[in-house]
N, C-alpha and C. Protein backbone atom coordinates (compact mmCIF):
# COMPACT_ATOMS: atom_id res chain seq x y z
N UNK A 1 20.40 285.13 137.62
CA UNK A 1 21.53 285.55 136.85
C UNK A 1 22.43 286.43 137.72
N UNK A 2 23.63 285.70 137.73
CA UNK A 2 24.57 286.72 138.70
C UNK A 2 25.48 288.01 137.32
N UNK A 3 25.03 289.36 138.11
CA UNK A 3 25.91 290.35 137.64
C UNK A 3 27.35 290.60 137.82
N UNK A 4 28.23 291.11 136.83
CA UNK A 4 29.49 290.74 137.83
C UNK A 4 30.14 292.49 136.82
N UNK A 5 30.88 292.91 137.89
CA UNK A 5 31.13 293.93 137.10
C UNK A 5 33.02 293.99 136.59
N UNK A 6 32.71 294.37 135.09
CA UNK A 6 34.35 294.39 134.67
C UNK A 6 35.54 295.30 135.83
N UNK A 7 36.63 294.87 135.91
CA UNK A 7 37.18 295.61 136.34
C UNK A 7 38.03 297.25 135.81
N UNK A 8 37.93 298.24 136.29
CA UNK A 8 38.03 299.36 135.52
C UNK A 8 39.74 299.24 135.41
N UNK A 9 40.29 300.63 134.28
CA UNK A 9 41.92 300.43 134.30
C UNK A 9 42.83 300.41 135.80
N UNK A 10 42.20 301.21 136.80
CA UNK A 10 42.79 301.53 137.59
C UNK A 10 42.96 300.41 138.81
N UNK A 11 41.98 299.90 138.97
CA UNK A 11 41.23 299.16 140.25
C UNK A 11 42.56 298.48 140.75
N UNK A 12 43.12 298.06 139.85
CA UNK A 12 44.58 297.24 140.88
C UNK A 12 45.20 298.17 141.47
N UNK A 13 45.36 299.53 140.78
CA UNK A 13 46.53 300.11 141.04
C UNK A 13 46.30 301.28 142.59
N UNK A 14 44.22 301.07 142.41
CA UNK A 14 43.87 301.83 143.83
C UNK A 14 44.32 300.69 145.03
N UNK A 15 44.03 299.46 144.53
CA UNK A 15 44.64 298.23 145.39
C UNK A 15 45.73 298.57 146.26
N UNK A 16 46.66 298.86 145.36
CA UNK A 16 48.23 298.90 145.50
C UNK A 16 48.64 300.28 146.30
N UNK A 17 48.08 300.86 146.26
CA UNK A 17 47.81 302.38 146.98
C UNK A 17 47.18 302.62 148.24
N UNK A 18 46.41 301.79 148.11
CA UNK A 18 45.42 301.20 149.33
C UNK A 18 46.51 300.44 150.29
N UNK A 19 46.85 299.33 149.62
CA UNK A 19 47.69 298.69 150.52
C UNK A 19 48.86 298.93 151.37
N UNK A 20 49.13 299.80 150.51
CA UNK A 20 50.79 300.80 151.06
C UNK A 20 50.46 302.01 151.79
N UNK A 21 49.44 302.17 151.57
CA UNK A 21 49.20 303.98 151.82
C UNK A 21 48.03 304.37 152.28
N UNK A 22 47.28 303.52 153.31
CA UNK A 22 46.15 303.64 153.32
C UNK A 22 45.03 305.19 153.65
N UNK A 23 45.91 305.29 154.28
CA UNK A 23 45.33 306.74 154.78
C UNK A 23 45.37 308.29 153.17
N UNK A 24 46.62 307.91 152.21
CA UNK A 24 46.47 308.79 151.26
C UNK A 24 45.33 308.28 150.60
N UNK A 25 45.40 306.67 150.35
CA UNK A 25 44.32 306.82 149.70
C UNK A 25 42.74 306.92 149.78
N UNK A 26 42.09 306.77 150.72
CA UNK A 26 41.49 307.29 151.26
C UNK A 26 41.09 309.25 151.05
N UNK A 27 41.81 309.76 151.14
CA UNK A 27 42.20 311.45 151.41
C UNK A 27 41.80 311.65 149.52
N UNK A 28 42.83 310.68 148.74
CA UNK A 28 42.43 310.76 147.69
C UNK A 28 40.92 310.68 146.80
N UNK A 29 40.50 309.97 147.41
CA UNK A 29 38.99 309.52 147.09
C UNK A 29 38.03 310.21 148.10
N UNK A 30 38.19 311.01 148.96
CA UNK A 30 37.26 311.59 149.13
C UNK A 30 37.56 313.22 148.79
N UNK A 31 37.93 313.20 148.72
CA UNK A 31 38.94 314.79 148.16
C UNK A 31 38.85 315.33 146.41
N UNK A 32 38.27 316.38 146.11
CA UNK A 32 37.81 316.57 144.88
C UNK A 32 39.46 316.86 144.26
N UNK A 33 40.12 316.82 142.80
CA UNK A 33 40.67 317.03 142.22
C UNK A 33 41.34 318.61 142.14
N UNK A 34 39.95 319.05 141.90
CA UNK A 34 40.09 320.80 142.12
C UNK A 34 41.09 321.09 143.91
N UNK A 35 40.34 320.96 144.88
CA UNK A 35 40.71 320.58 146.27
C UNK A 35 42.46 319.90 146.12
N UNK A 36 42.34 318.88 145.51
CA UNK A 36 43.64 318.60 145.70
C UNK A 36 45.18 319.23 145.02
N UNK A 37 44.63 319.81 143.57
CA UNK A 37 45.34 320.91 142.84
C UNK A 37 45.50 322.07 143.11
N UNK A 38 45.03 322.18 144.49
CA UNK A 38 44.64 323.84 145.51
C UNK A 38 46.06 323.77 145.36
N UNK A 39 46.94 325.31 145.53
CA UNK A 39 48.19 325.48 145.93
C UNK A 39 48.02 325.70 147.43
N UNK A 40 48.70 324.90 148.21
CA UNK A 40 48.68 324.91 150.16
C UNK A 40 47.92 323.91 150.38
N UNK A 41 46.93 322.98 148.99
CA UNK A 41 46.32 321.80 149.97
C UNK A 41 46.72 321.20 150.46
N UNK A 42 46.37 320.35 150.81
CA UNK A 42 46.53 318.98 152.03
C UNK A 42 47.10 318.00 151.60
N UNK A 43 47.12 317.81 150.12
CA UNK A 43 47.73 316.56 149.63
C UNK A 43 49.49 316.28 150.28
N UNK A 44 49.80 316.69 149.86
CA UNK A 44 51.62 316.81 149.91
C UNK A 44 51.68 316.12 151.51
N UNK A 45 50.88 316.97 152.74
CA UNK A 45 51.25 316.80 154.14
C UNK A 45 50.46 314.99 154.36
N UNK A 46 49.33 314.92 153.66
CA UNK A 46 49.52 313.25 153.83
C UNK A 46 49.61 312.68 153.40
N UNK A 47 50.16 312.34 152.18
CA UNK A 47 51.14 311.75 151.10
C UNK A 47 52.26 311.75 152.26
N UNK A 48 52.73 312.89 153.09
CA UNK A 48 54.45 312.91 153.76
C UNK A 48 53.63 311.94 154.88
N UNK A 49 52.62 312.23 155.76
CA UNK A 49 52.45 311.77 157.22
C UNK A 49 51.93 310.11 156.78
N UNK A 50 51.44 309.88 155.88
CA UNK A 50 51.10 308.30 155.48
C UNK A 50 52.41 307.65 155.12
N UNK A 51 53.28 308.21 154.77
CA UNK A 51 54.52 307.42 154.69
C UNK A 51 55.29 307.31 153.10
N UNK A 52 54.83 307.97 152.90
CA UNK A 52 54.52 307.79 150.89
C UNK A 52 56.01 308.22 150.58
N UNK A 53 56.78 309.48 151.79
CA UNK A 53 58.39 309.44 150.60
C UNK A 53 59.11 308.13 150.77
N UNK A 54 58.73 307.39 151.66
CA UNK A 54 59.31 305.94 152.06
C UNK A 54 59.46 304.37 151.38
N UNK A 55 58.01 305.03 150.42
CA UNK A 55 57.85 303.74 149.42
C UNK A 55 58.48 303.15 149.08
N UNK A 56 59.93 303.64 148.15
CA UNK A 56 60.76 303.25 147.37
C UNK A 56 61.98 302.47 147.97
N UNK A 57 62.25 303.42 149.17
CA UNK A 57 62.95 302.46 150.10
C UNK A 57 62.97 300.76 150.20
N UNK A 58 63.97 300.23 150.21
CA UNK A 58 63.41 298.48 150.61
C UNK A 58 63.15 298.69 151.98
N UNK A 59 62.39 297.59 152.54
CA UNK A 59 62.05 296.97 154.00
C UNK A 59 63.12 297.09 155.02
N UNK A 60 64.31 296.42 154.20
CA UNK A 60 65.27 295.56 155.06
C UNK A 60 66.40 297.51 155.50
N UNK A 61 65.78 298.78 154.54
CA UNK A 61 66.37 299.59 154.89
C UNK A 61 65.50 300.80 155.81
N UNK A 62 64.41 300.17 156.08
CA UNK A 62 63.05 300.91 156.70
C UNK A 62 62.35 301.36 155.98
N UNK A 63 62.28 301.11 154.62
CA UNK A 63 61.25 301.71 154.03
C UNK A 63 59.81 300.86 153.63
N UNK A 64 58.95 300.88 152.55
CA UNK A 64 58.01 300.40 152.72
C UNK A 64 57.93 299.28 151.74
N UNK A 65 59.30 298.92 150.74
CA UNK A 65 59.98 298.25 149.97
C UNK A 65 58.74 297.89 148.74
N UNK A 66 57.83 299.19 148.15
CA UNK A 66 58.02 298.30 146.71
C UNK A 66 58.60 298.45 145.88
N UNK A 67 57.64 297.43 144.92
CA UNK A 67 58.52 297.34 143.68
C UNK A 67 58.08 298.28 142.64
N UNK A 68 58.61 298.10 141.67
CA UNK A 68 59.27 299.30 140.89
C UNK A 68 57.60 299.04 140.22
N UNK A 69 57.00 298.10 140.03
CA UNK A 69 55.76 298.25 139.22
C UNK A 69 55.05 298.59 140.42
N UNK A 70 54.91 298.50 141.58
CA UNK A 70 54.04 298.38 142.66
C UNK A 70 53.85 300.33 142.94
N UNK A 71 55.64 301.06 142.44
CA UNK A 71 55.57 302.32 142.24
C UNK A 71 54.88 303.02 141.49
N UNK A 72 55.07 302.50 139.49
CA UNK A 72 54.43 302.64 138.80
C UNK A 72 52.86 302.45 139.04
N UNK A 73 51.55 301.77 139.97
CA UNK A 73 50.70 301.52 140.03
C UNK A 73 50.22 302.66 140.81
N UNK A 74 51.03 303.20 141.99
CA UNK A 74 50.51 303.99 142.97
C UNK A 74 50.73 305.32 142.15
N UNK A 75 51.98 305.94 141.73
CA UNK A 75 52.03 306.90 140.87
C UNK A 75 50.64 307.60 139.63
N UNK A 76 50.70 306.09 139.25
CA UNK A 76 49.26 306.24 137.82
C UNK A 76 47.88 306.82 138.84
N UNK A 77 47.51 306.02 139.95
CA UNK A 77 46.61 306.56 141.05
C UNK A 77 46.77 307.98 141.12
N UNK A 78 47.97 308.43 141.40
CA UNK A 78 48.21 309.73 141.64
C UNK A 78 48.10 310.70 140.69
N UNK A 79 48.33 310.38 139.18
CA UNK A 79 48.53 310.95 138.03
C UNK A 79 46.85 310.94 137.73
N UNK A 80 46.02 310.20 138.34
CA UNK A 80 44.62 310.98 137.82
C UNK A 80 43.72 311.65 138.57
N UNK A 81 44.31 311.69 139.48
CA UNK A 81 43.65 312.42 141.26
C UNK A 81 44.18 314.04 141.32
N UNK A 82 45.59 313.79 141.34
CA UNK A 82 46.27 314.87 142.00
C UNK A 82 47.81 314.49 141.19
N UNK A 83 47.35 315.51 139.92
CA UNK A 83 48.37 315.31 139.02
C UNK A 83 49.91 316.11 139.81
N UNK A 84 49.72 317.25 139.84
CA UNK A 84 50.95 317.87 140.94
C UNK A 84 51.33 317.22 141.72
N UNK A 85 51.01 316.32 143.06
CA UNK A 85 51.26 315.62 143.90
C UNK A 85 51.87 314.45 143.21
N UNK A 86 51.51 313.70 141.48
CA UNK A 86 52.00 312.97 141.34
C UNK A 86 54.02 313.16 140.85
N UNK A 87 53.63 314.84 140.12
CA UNK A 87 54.95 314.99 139.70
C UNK A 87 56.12 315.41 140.61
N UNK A 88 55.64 315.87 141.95
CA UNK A 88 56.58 316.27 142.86
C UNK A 88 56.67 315.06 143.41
N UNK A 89 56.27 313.47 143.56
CA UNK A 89 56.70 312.73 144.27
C UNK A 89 57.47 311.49 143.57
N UNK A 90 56.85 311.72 142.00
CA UNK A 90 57.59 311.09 141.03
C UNK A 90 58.75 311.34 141.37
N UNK A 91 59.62 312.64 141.17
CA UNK A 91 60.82 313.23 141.48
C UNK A 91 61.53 312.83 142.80
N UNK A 92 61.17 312.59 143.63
CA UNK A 92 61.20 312.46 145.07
C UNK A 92 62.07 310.88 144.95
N UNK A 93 60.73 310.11 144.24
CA UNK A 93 60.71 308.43 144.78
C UNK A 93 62.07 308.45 143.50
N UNK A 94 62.03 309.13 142.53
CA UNK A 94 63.48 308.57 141.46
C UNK A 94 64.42 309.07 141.88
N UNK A 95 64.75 310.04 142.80
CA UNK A 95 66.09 310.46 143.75
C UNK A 95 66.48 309.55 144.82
N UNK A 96 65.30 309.48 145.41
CA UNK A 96 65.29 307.94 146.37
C UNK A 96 65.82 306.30 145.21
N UNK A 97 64.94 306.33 144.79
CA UNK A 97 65.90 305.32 144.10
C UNK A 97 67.27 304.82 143.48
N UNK A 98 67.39 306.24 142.99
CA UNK A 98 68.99 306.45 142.45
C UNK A 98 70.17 305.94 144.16
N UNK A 99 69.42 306.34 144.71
CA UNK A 99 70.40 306.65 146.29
C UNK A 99 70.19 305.16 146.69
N UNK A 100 69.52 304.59 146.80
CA UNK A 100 69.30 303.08 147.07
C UNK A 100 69.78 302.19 146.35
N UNK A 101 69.80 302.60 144.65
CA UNK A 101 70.78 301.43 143.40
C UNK A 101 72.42 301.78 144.12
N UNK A 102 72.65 302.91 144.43
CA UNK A 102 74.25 303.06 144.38
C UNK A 102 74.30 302.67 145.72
N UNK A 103 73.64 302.48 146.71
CA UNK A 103 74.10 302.18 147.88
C UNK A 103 74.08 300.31 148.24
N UNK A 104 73.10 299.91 146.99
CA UNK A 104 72.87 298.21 146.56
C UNK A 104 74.26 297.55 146.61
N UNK A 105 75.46 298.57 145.93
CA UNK A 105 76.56 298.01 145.46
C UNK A 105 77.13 298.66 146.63
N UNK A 106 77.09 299.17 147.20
CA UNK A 106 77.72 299.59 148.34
C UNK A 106 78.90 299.24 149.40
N UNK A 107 79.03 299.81 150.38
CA UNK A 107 79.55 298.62 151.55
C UNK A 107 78.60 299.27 152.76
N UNK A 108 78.46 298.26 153.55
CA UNK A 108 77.52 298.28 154.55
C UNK A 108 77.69 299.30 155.41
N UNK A 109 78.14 300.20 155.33
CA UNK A 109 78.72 301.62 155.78
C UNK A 109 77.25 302.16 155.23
N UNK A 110 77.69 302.03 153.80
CA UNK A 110 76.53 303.10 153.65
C UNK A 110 75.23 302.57 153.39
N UNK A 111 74.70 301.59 153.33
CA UNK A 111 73.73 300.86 153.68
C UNK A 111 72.72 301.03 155.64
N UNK A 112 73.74 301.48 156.33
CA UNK A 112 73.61 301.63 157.33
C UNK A 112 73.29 303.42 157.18
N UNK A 113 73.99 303.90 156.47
CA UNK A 113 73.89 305.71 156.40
C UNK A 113 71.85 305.79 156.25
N UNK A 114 71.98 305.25 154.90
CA UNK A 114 70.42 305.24 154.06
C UNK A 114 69.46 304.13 155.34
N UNK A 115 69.73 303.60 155.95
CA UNK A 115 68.65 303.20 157.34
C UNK A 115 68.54 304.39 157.95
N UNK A 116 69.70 304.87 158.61
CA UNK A 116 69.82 305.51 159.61
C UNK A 116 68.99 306.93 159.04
N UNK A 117 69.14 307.41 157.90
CA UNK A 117 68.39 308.65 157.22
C UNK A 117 66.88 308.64 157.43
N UNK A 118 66.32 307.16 156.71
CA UNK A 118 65.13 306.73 156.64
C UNK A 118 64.09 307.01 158.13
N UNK A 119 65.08 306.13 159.18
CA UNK A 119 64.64 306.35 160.37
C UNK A 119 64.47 307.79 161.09
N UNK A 120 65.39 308.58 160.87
CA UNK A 120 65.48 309.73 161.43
C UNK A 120 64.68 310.70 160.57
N UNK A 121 63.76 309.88 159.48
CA UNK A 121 62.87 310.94 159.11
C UNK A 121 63.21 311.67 157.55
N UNK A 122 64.28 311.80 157.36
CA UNK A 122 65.14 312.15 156.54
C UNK A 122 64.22 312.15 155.13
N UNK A 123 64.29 311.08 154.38
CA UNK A 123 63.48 310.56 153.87
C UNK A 123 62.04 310.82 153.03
N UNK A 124 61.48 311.30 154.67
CA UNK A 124 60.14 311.59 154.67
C UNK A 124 59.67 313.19 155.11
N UNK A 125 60.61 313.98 155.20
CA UNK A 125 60.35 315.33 155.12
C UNK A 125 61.42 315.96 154.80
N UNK A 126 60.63 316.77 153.72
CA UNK A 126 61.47 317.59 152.87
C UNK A 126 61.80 316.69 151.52
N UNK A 127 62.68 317.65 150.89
CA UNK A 127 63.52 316.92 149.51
C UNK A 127 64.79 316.14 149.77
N UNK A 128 64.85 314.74 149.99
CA UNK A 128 66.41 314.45 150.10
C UNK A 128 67.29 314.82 148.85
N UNK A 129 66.76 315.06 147.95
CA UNK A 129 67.62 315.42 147.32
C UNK A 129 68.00 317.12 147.04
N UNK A 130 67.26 318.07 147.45
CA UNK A 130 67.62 319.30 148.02
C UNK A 130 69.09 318.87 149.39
N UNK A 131 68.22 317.65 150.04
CA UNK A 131 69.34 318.09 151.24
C UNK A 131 70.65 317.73 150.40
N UNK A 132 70.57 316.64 149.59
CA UNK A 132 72.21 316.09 149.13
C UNK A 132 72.77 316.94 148.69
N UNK A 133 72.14 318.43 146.88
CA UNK A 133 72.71 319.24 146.93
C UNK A 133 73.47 320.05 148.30
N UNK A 134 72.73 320.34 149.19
CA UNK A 134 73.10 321.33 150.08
C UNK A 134 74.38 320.45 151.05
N UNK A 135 74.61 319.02 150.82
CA UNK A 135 75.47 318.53 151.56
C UNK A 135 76.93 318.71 150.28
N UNK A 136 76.63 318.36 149.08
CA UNK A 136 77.22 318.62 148.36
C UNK A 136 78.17 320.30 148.24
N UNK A 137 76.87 320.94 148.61
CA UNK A 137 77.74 322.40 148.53
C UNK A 137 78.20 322.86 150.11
N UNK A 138 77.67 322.39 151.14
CA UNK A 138 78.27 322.87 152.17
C UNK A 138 79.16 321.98 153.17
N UNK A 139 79.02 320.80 153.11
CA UNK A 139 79.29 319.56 153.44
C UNK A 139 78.79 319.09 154.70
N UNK A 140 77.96 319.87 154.89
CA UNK A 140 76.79 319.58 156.09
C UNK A 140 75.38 318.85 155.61
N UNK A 141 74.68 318.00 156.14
CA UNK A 141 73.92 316.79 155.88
C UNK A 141 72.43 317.58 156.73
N UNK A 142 72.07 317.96 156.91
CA UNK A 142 71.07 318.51 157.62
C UNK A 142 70.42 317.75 157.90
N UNK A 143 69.60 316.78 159.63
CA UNK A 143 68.03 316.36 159.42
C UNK A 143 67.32 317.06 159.90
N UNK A 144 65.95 316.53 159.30
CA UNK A 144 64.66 317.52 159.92
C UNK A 144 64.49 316.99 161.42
N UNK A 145 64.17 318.22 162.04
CA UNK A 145 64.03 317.87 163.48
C UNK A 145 62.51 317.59 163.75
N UNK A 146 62.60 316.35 164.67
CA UNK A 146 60.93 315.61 165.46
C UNK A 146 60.22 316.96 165.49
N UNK A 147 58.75 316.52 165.01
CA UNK A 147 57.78 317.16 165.72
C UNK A 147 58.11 317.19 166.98
């Protein structure tokens, strides 16, 4: 008699997390909850160094192009691990997105701006949307400088 075991709610969505993000997820699963809800843990820095503010990004603009359910799957991962980590990146990936719908309709000007951000890191450290306020109020664009 072969055993076969049901699949639990999550299992696709560690899939999907796995696949994009391998190294968070990983960090996630061996990493206690308590540990990851530490204020100064570790979560945030490899969530940033695995590539995770990039997700939302499409491919064709350097990012890691999923889709909007493929977001929703990795998020829910996040929402039972490392609930904080999920709400500061929730915020993150829907600023990123907003900036990617308006740049969809765009002209290739700024299609080229949102590569060129992505690449230079932009993106992936810090808040882009802290920086936009601060471009908004000073009219300076700030990037983070290379390790």
């Amino acid at each position: 008699m072969t055993t076969t075991t049901a699949p639990t709610l999550l299992d696709e969505d560690w899939r999907v997390l796995t696949d994009y993000l391998p190294a968070l997820a990983e960090h996630l699963r061996a990493t206690g909850v308590e540990e990851l809800e530490r204020p100064g843990g570790a979560a945030l820095a490899v969530f940033k160094d695995a590539g995770g503010p990039a997700l939302a990004v499409p491919g064709d603009l350097g990012g890691l192009g999923a889709t909007a359910e493929q977001m929703a799957r990795v998020h829910r991962v996040l929402g039972s691990r490392a609930p904080s980590l999920a709400v500061a990146t929730m915020m993150h990936h829907l600023s990123i997105a907003t900036i990617v719908e308006a740049t969809a309709t765009g002209t290739e000007d700024e299609r080229d701006a949102l590569r060129f951000l992505t690449a230079a890191g932009a993106l992936s450290r810090g808040s882009i949307a802290a920086r936009l306020v601060d471009y908004h109020r000073t009219g300076t664009f700030h990037l983070p400088v290379p390790d």
